[in-house]
C-alpha atoms as a PDB file:
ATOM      1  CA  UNK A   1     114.107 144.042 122.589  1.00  0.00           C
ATOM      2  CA  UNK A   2     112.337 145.131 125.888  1.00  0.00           C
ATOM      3  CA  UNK A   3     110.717 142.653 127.977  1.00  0.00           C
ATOM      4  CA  UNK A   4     107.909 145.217 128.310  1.00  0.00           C
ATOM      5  CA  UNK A   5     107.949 146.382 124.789  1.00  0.00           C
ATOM      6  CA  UNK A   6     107.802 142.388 123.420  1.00  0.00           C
ATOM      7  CA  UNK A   7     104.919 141.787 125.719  1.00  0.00           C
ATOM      8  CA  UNK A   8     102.793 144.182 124.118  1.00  0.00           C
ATOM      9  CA  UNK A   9     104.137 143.423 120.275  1.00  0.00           C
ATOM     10  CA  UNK A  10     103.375 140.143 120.842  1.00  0.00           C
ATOM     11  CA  UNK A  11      99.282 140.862 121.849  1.00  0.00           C
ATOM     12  CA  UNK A  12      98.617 143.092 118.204  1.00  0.00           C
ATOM     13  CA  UNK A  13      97.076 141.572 115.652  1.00  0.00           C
ATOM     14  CA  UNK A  14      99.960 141.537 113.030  1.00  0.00           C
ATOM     15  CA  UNK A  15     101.817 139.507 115.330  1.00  0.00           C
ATOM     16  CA  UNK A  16      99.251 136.927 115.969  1.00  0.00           C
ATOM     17  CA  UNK A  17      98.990 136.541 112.219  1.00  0.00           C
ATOM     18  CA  UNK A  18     102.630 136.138 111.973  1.00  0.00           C
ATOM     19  CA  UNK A  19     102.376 133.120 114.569  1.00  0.00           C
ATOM     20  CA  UNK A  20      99.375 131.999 112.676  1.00  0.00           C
ATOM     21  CA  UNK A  21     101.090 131.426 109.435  1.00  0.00           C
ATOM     22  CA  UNK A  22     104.507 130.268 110.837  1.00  0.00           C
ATOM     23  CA  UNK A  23     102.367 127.553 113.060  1.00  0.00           C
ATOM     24  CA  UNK A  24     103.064 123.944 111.096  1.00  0.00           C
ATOM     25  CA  UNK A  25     100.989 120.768 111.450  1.00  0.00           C
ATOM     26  CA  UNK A  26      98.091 118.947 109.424  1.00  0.00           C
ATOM     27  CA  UNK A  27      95.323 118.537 112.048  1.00  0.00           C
ATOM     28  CA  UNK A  28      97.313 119.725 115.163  1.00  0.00           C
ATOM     29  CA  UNK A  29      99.404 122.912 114.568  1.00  0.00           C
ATOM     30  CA  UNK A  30     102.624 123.994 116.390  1.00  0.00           C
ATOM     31  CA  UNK A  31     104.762 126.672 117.109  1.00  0.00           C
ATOM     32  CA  UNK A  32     108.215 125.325 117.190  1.00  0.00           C
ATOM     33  CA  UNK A  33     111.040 127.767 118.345  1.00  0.00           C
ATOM     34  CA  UNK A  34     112.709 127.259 115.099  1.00  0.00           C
ATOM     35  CA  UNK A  35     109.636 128.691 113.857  1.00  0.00           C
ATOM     36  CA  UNK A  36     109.208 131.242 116.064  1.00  0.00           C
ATOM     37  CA  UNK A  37     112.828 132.596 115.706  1.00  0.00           C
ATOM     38  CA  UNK A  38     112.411 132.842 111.214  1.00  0.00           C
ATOM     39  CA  UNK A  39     109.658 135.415 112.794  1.00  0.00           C
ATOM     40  CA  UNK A  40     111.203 138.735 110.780  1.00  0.00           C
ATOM     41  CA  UNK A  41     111.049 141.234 114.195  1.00  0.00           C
ATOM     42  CA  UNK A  42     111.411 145.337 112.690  1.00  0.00           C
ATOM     43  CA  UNK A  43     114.522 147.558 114.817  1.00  0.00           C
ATOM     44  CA  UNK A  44     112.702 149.453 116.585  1.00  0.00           C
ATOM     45  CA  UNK A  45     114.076 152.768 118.375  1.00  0.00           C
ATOM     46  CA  UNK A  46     115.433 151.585 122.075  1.00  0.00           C
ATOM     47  CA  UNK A  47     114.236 155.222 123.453  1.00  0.00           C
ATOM     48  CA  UNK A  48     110.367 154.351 121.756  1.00  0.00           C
ATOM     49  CA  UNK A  49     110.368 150.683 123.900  1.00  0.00           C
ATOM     50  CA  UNK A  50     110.833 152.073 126.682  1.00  0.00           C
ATOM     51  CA  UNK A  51     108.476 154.351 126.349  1.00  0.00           C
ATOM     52  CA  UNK A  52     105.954 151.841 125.419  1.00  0.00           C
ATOM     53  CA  UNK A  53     107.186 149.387 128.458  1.00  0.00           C
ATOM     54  CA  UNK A  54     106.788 152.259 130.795  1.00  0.00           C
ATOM     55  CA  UNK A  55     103.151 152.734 129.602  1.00  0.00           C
ATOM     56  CA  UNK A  56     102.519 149.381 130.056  1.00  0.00           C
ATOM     57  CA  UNK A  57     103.678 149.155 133.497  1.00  0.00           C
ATOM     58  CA  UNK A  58     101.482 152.226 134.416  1.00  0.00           C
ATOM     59  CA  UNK A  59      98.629 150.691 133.061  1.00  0.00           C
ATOM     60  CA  UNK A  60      98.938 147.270 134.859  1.00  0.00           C
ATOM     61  CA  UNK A  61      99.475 148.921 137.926  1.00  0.00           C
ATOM     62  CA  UNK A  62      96.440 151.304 137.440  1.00  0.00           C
ATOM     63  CA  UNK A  63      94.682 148.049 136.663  1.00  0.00           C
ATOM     64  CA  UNK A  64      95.971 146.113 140.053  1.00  0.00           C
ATOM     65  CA  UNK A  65      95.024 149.025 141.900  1.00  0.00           C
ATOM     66  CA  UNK A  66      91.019 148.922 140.491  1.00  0.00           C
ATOM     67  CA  UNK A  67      90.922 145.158 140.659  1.00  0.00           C
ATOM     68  CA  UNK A  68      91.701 146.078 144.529  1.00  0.00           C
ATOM     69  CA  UNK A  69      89.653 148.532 144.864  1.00  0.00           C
ATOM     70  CA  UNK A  70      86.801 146.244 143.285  1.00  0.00           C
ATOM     71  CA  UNK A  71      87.191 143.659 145.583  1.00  0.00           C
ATOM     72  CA  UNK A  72      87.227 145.819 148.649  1.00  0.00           C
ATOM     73  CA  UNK A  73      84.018 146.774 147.149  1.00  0.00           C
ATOM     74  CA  UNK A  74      82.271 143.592 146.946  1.00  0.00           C
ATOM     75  CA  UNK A  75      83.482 143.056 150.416  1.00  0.00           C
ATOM     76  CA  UNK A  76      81.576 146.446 151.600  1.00  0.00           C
ATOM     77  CA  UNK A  77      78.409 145.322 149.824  1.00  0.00           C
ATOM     78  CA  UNK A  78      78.238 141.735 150.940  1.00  0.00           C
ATOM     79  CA  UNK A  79      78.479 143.208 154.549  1.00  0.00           C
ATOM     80  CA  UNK A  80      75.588 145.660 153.633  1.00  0.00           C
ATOM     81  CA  UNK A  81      73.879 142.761 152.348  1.00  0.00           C
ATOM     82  CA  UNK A  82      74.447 140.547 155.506  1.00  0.00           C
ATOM     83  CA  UNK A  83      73.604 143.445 157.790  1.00  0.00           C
ATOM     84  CA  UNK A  84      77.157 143.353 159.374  1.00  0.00           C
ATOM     85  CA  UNK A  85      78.100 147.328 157.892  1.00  0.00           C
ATOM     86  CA  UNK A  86      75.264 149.915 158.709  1.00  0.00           C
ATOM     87  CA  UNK A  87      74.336 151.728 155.718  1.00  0.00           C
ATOM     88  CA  UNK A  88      74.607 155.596 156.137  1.00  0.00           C
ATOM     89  CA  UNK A  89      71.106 157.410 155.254  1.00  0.00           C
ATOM     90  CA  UNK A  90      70.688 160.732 153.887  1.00  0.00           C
END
């Protein structure tokens, strides 16, 4: 399985469930590897995770790149705040 692909398996619901009910312990519950490994996992198509990987990947860097573009943002404002960037009038 795909590094990629696995990473986004892993966030859906079903999963989470899965881990959920394979979790042992009375009061504090654990997720051995034992555990983890009974975890039935379907065959999925290689071709369709690496599609899904390569999604992924475009849509982290799409988010890096407005989480940069964010920041450079609040940099711009706090220097229109501060007086230190002149604000262009109409």
């Amino acid at each position: 399985m795909l590094t990629g692909f696995a990473a986004i398996m892993i966030t859906t619901e079903h999963f989470i469930k899965l881990i959920q009910f394979n979790r042992v312990g009375a009061v504090k519950q654990r997720l051995y590897v034992d555990n983890l490994l009974s975890i039935p996992i379907p065959e999925i198509a290689e071709e369709f995770q690496h599609e899904v990987a390569d999604e992924r990947e475009k849509a982290l860097a799409a988010i890096a790149e407005a989480r940069k573009k964010v920041a450079e943002a609040a940099i711009e404002v706090e220097a229109m705040i501060l007086g230190t960037k002149k604000v262009d009038q109409p």
